[in-house]
Protein backbone atom coordinates (compact mmCIF):
# COMPACT_ATOMS: atom_id res chain seq x y z
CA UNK A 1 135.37 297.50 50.88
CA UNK A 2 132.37 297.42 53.26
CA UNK A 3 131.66 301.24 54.23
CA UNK A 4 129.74 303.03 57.36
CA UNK A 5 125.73 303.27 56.40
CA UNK A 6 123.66 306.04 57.47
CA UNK A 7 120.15 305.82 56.96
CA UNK A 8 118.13 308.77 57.11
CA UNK A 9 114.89 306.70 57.14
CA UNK A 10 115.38 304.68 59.96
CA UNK A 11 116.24 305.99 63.96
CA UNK A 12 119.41 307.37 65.32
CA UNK A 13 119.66 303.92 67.67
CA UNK A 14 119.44 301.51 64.79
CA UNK A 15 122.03 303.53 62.41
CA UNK A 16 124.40 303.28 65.41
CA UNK A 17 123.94 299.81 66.46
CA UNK A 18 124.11 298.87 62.49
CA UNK A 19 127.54 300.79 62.17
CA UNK A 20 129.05 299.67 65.71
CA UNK A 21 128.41 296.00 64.13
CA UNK A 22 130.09 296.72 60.88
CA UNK A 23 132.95 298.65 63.25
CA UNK A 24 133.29 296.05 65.50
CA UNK A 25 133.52 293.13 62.27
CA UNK A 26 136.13 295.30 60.34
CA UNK A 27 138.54 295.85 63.71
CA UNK A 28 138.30 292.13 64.68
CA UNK A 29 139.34 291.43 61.01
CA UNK A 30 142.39 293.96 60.42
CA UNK A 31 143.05 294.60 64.30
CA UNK A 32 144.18 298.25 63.60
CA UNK A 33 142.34 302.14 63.45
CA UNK A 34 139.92 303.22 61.11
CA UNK A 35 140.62 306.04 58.73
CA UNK A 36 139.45 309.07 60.20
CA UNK A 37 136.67 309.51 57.15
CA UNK A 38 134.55 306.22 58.66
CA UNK A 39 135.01 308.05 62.50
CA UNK A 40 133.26 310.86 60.79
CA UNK A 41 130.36 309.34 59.24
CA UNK A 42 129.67 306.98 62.56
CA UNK A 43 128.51 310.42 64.42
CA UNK A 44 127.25 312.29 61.35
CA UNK A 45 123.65 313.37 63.06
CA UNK A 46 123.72 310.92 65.89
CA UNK A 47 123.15 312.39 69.20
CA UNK A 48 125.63 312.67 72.05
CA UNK A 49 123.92 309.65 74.31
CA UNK A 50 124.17 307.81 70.43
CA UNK A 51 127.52 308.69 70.42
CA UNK A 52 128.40 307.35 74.01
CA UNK A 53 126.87 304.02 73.12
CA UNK A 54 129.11 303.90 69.66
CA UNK A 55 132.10 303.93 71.20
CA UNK A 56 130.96 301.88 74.34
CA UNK A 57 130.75 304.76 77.03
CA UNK A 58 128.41 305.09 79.63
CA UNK A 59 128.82 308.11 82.12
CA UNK A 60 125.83 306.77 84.62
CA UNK A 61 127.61 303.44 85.17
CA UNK A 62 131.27 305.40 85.26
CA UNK A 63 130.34 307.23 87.98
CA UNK A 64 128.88 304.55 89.97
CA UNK A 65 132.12 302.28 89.19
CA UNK A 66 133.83 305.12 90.40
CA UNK A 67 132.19 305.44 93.64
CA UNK A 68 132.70 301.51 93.98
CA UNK A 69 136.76 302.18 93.49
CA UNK A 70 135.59 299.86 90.01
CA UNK A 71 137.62 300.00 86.59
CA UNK A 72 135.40 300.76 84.22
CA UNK A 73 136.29 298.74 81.15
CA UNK A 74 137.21 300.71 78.06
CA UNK A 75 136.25 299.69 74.82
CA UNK A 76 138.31 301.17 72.35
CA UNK A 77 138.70 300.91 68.76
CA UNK A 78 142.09 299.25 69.05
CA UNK A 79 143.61 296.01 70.44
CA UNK A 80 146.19 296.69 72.10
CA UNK A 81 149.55 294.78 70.86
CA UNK A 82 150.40 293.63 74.18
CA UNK A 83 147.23 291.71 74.47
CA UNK A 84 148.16 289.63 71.66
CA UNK A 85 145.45 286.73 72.65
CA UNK A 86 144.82 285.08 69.03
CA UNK A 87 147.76 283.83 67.14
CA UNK A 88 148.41 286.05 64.14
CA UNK A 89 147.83 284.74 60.78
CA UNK A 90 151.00 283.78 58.09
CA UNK A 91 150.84 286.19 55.55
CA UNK A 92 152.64 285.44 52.45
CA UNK A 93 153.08 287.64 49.98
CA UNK A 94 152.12 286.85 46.54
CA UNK A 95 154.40 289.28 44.57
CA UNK A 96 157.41 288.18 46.72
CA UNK A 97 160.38 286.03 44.66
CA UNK A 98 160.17 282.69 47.09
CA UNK A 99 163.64 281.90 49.02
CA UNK A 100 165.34 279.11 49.52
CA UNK A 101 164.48 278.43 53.18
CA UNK A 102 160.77 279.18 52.12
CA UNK A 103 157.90 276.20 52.41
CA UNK A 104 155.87 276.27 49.12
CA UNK A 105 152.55 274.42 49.71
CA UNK A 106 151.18 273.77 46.10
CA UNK A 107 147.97 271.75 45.73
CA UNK A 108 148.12 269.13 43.44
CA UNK A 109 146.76 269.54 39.89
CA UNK A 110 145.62 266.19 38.03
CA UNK A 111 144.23 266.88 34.53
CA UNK A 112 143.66 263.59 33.59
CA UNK A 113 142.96 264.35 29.42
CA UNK A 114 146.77 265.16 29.52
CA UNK A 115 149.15 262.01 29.63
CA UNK A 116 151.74 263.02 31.66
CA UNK A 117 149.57 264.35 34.67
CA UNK A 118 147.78 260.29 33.93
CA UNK A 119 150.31 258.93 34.21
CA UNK A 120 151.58 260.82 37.44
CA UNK A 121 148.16 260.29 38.82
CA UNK A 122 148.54 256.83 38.52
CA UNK A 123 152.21 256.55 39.29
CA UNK A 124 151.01 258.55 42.72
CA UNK A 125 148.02 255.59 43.23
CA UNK A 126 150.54 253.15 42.91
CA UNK A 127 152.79 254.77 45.74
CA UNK A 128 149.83 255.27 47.81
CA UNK A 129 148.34 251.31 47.38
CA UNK A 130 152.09 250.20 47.94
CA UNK A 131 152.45 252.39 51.34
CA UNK A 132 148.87 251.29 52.64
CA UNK A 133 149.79 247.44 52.15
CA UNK A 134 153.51 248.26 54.03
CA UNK A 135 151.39 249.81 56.95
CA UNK A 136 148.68 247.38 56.78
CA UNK A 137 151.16 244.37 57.07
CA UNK A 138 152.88 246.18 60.23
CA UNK A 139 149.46 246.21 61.85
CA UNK A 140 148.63 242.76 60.81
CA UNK A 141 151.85 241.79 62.52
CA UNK A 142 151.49 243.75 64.95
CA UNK A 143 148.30 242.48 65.57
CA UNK A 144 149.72 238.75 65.54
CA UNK A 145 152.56 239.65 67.93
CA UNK A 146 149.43 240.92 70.36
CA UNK A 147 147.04 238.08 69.62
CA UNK A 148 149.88 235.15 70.46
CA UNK A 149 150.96 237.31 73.73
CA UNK A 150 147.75 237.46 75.12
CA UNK A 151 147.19 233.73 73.83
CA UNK A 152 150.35 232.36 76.07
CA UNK A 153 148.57 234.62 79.11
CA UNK A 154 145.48 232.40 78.48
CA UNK A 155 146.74 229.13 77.95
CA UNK A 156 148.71 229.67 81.23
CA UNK A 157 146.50 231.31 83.14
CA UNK A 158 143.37 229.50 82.09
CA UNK A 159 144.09 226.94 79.89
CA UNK A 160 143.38 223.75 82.72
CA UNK A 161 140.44 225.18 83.78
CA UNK A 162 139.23 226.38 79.96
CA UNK A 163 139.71 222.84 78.64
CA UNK A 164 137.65 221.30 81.32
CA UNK A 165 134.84 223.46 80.55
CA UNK A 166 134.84 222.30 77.17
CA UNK A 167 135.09 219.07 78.35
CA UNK A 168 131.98 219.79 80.23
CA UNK A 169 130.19 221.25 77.43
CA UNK A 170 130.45 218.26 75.22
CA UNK A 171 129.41 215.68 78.18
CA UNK A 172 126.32 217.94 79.13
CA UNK A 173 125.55 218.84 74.86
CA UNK A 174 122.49 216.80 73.48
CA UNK A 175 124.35 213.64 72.10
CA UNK A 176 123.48 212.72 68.13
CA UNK A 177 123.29 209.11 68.16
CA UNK A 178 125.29 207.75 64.25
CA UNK A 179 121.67 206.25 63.29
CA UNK A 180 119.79 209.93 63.07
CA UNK A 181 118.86 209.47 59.81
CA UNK A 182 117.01 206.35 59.87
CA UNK A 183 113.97 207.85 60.71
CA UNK A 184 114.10 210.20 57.80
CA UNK A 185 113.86 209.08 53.68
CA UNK A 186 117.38 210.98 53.13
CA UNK A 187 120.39 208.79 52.14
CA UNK A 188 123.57 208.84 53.76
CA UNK A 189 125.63 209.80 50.20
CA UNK A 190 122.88 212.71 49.83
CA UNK A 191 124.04 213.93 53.46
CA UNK A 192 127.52 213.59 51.93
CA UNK A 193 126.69 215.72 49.19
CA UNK A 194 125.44 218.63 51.12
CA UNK A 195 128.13 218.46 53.67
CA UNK A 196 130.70 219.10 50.80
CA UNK A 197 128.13 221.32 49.10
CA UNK A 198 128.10 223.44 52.54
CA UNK A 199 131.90 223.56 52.55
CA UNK A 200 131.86 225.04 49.44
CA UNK A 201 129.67 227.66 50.43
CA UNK A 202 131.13 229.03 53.00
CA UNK A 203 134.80 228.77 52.02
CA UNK A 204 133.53 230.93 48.82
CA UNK A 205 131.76 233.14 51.45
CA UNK A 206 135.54 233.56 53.07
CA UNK A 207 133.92 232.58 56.17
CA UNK A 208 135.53 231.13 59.62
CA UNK A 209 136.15 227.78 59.94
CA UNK A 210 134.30 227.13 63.04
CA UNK A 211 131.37 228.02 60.51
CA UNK A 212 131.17 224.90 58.79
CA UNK A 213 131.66 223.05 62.28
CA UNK A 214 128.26 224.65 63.57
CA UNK A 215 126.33 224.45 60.50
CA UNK A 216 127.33 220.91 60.14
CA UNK A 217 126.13 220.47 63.87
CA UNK A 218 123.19 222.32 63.56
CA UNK A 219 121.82 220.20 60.63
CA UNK A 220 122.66 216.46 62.06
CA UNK A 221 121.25 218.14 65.38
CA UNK A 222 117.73 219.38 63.69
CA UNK A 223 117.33 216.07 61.73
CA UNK A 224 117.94 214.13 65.01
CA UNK A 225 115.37 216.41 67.14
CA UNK A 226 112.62 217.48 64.88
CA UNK A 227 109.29 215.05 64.66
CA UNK A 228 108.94 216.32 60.78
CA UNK A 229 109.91 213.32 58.32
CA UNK A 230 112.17 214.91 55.65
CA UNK A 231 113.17 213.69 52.01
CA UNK A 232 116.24 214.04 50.02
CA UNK A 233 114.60 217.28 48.52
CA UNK A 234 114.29 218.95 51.36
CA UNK A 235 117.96 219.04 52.15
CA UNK A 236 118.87 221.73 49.96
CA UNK A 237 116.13 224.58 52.33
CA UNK A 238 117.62 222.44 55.03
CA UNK A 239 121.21 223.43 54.66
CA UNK A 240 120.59 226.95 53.91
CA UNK A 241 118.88 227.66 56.86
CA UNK A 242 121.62 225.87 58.94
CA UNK A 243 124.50 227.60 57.48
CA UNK A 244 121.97 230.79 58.07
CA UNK A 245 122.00 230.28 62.10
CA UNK A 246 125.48 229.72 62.31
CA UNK A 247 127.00 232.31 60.23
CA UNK A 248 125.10 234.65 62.68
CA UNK A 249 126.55 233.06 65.50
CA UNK A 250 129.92 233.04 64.04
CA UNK A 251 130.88 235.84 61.65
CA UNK A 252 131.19 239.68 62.53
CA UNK A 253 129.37 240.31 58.94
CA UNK A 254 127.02 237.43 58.38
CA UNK A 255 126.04 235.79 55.32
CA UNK A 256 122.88 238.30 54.04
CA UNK A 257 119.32 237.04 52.97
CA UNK A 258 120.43 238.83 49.41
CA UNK A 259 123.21 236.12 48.61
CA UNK A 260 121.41 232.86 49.86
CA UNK A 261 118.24 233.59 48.05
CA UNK A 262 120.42 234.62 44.70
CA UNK A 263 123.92 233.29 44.57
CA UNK A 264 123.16 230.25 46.92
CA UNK A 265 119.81 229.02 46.19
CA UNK A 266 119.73 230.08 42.81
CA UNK A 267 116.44 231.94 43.54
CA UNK A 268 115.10 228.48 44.14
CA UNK A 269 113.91 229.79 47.44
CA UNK A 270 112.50 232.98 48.54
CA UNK A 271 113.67 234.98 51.62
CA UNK A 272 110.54 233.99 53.33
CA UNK A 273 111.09 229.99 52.92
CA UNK A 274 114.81 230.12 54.24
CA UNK A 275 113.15 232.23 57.10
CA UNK A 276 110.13 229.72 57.81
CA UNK A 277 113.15 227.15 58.11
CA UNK A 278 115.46 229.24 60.30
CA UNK A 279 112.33 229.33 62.68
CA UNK A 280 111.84 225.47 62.40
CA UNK A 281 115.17 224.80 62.78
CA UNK A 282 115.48 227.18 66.11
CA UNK A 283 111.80 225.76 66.99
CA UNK A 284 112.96 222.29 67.06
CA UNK A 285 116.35 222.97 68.70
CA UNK A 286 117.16 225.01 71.90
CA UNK A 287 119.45 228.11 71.60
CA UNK A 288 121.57 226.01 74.29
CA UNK A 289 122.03 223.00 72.49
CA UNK A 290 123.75 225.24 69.66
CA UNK A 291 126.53 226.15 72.25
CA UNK A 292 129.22 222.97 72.32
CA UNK A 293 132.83 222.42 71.55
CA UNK A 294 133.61 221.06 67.95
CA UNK A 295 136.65 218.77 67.17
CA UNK A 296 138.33 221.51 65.44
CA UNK A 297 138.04 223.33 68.86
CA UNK A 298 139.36 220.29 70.43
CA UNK A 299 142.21 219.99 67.90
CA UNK A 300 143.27 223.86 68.23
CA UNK A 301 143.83 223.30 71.76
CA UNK A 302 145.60 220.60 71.36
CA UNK A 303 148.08 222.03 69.31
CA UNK A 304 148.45 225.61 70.53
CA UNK A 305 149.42 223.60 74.07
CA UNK A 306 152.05 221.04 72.29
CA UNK A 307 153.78 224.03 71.13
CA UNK A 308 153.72 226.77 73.73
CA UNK A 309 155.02 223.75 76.18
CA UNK A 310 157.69 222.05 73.64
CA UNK A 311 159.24 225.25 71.50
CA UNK A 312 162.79 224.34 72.50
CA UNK A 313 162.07 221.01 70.66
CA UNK A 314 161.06 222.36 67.28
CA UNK A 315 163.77 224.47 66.74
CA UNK A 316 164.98 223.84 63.31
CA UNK A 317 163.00 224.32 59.98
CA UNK A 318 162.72 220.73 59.53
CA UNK A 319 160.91 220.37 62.39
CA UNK A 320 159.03 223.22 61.87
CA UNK A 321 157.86 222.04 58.51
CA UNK A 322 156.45 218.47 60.07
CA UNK A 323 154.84 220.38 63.07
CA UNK A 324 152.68 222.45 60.36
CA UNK A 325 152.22 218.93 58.35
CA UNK A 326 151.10 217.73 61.15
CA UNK A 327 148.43 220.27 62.47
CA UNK A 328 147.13 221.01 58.85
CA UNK A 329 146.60 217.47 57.82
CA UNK A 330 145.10 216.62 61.43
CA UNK A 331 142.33 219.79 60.93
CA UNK A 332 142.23 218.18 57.02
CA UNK A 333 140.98 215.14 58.88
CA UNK A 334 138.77 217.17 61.14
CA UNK A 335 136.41 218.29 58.08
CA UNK A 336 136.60 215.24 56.48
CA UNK A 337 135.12 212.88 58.89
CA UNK A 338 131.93 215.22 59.10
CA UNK A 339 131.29 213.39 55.87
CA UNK A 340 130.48 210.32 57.36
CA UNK A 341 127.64 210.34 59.81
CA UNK A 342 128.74 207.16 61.67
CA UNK A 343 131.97 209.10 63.33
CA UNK A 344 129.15 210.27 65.72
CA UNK A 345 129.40 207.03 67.79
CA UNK A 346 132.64 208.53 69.41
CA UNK A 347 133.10 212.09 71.11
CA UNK A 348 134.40 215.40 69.79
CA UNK A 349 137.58 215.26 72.23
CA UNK A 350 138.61 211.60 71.59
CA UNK A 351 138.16 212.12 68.01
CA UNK A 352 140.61 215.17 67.62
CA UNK A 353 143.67 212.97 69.34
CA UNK A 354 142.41 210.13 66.80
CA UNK A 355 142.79 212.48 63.93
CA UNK A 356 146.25 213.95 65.33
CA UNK A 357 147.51 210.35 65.07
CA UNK A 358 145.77 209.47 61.81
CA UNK A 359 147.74 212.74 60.96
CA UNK A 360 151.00 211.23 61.88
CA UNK A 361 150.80 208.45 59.87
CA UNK A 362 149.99 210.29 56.68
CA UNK A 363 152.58 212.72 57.16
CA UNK A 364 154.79 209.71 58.08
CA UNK A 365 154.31 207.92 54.75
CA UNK A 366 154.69 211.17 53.14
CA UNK A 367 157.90 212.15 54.33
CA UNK A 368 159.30 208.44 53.21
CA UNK A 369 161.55 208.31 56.24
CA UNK A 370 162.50 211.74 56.91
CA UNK A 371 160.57 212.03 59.93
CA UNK A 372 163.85 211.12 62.44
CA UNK A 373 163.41 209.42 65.80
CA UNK A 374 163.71 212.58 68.12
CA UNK A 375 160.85 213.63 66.19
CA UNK A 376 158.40 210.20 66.41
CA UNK A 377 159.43 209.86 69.84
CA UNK A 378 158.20 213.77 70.75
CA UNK A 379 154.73 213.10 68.89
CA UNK A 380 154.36 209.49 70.49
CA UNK A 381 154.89 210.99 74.16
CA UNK A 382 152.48 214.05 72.92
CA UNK A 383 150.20 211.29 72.18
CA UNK A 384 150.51 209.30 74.83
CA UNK A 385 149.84 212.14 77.41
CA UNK A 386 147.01 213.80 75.81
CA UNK A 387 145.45 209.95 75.83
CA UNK A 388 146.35 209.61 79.80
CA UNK A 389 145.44 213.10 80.79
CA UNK A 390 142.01 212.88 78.73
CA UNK A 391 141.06 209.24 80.32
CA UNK A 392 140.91 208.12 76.87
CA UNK A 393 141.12 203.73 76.20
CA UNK A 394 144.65 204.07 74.09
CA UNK A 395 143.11 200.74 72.16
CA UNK A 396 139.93 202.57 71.69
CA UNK A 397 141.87 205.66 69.93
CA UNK A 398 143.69 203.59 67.87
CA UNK A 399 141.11 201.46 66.32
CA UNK A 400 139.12 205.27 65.74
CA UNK A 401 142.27 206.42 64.08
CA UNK A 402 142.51 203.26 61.31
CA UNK A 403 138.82 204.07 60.81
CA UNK A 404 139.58 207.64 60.59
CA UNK A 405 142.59 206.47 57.86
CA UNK A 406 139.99 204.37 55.84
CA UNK A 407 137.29 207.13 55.62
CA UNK A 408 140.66 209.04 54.16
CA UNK A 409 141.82 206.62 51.71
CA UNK A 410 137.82 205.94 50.93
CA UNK A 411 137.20 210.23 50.66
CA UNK A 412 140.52 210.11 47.67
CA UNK A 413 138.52 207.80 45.26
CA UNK A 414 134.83 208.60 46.22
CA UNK A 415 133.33 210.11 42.58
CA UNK A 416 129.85 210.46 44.06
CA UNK A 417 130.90 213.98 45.75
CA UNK A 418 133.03 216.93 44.20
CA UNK A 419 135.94 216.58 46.94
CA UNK A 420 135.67 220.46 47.82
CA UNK A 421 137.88 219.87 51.11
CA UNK A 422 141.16 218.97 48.40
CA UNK A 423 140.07 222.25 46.83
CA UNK A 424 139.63 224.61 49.54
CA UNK A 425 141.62 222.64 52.12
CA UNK A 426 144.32 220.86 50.50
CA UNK A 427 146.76 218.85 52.42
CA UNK A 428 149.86 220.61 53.22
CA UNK A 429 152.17 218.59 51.61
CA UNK A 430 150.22 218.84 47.68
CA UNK A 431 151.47 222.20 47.52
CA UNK A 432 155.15 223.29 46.46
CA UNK A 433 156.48 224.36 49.66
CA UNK A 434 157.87 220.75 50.23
């Protein structure tokens, strides 16, 4: 126990203020009298003003307090129990048998060189990673339930006026004319190489699909703007620094310089090379020409409209099942004509309703006649509109979607590139869900 000092060495004052501080700790702790023995020792050979000042009393200002009509406060030794203002502590009493009604709190005690506390440790993990993907599935649906509320808002609210600013962003965007390479020594198949190469990368790389849409964009773009003459062996630095750009436009975490310089490019290139051509590249181009609407953005509207306005007629899981044929294969078709550099004849927008229709027909032959009238006569009137309403040439889609089907029958038997869209973007209807 901490005891009452008295110092013979040092002053009256200080003994007093030293012992009123040990006093003052030990009531605030125990909230109840002294024994008498520590009352004793506080005044052994202090003085009567030392005395006053121990237990907090000072004559000069009671008397003045009291000529005020003041209440001097007292400070005695003892809260009183009817000024309870702090919340008294549990105790629990150690010796004490434990009732029935009682709430034993006992701190869990892993030893993990004994088996059976192993094994409970890891039967515990196991409850713990169970419960945390339960609750993390309730947010993620939770979070879908949000996202697809606020997305019907949107598309009613703004949807008109959203899709004719895109509209407007791909008529004012700096146009890439099909014959952009020509003035370069790079081959059209070596183009093709790096666009599946990039796909690769950045489905590996988990990263968003509009991604590979602006890195695409921002490689044709740069080859179609910059006065530098390029070779085949510079499209490797090329790519990199393109996929760079946009997965810092594009992803919450980007890509870092650690992973292109070792994982992508093999250490092939330094940090400071794929940075001298992520200046070029931004040199050459203007931030604002970066900023336009891809055909996948195209298609996504497209779809999320068809279905927010026509739920009543996809009711069924049959019809449910062609709808998501339908929308995978058509953003299947989306990727795969960036493949082929001479799709950039046509725009972004007339090119996503030629790939919805290209879609139609593969998912058509697919099905083998499953594919009843109701639902080719909802698709052909979706069609149909989005050509009237977009001021599309119906005979001008058309002939874009039999190109579009030969680039997909061509892409099926092409050996010269490793096909990564079939493995990281199969078709729908090549997986067992059918």
């Amino acid at each position: 126990m901490t005891s009452i000092i008295y110092n013979e060495n040092v002053t009256n004052n200080e003994n007093a203020l030293h012992n009123m501080d040990l006093l003052d700790n030990k009531q605030m702790n125990k909230g109840k009298n002294y024994p008498k023995i520590y009352q004793k020792q506080t005044t052994k050979g202090l003085t009567v003003q030392d005395q006053n000042v121990l237990h907090g009393k000072n004559p000069e200002k009671d008397a003045k307090d009291h000529k005020l009509n003041k209440v001097p406060i007292q400070k005695n030794n003892v809260i009183p129990t009817e000024l309870n203002l702090l919340p008294s502590p549990i105790q629990f009493d150690i010796d004490q048998e434990p009732k029935d009604d009682d709430i034993i709190l006992s701190p869990p005690n892993f030893n993990l060189n004994e088996k059976e506390n192993e094994n409970e440790y890891k039967n515990l993990s196991t409850l713990l990673s169970e419960a945390h993907n339960a609750l993390s599935k309730i947010d993620i649906n939770i979070q879908k339930m949000y996202c697809k509320r606020e997305s019907d808002n949107l598309l009613v609210n703004e949807g008109e006026s959203s899709y004719k600013y895109n509209k407007s962003l791909e008529e004012n965007a700096f146009k890439i004319p099909s014959t952009f390479l020509n003035k370069h020594k790079i081959s059209p198949c070596i183009r093709t190489r790096m666009i599946d190469w990039m796909l690769e990368v950045l489905s590996i790389f988990d990263c968003q699909e509009e991604t590979f849409f602006l890195s695409v964009n921002i490689l044709d773009l740069f080859l179609h703007k910059t006065p530098t003459i390029y070779k085949n062996d510079h499209m490797h630095l090329i790519g990199m620094g393109a996929m760079f750009i946009a997965s810092k436009f594009q992803e919450i975490y980007p890509i870092n310089m650690r992973d292109f310089v070792q994982k992508i490019g093999h250490e092939q290139f330094n940090s400071e090379e794929i940075k001298k051509m992520e200046c070029k590249i931004l040199t050459d181009l203007k931030v604002e020409n970066l900023v336009t609407t891809s055909i996948y953005d195209f298609c996504k509207t497209y779809f999320y409209d068809f279905y927010y306005n026509n739920k009543n007629l996809i009711n069924t899981d049959e019809d449910s099942k062609i709808y998501r044929y339908i929308k995978s294969t058509s953003f299947y078709l989306n990727k795969l004509i960036l493949h082929y550099e001479f799709f950039y004849q046509e725009a972004c927008s007339v090119k996503a309703i030629a790939c919805i229709v290209t879609a139609l027909k593969i998912v058509g032959d697919f099905l083998a006649g499953k594919m009843t009238n109701k639902n080719k006569g909802i698709y052909n009137d979706w069609m149909l509109f989005l050509i009237e309403q977009g001021g599309f040439n119906k005979s001008k889609v058309e002939n874009l979607a039999k190109k579009i089907y030969t680039a997909f029958q061509h892409y099926q038997g092409s050996k010269s590139i490793s096909r990564n869209l079939n493995r990281f973007t199969p078709l729908p209807f090549t997986k067992t869900d059918n």
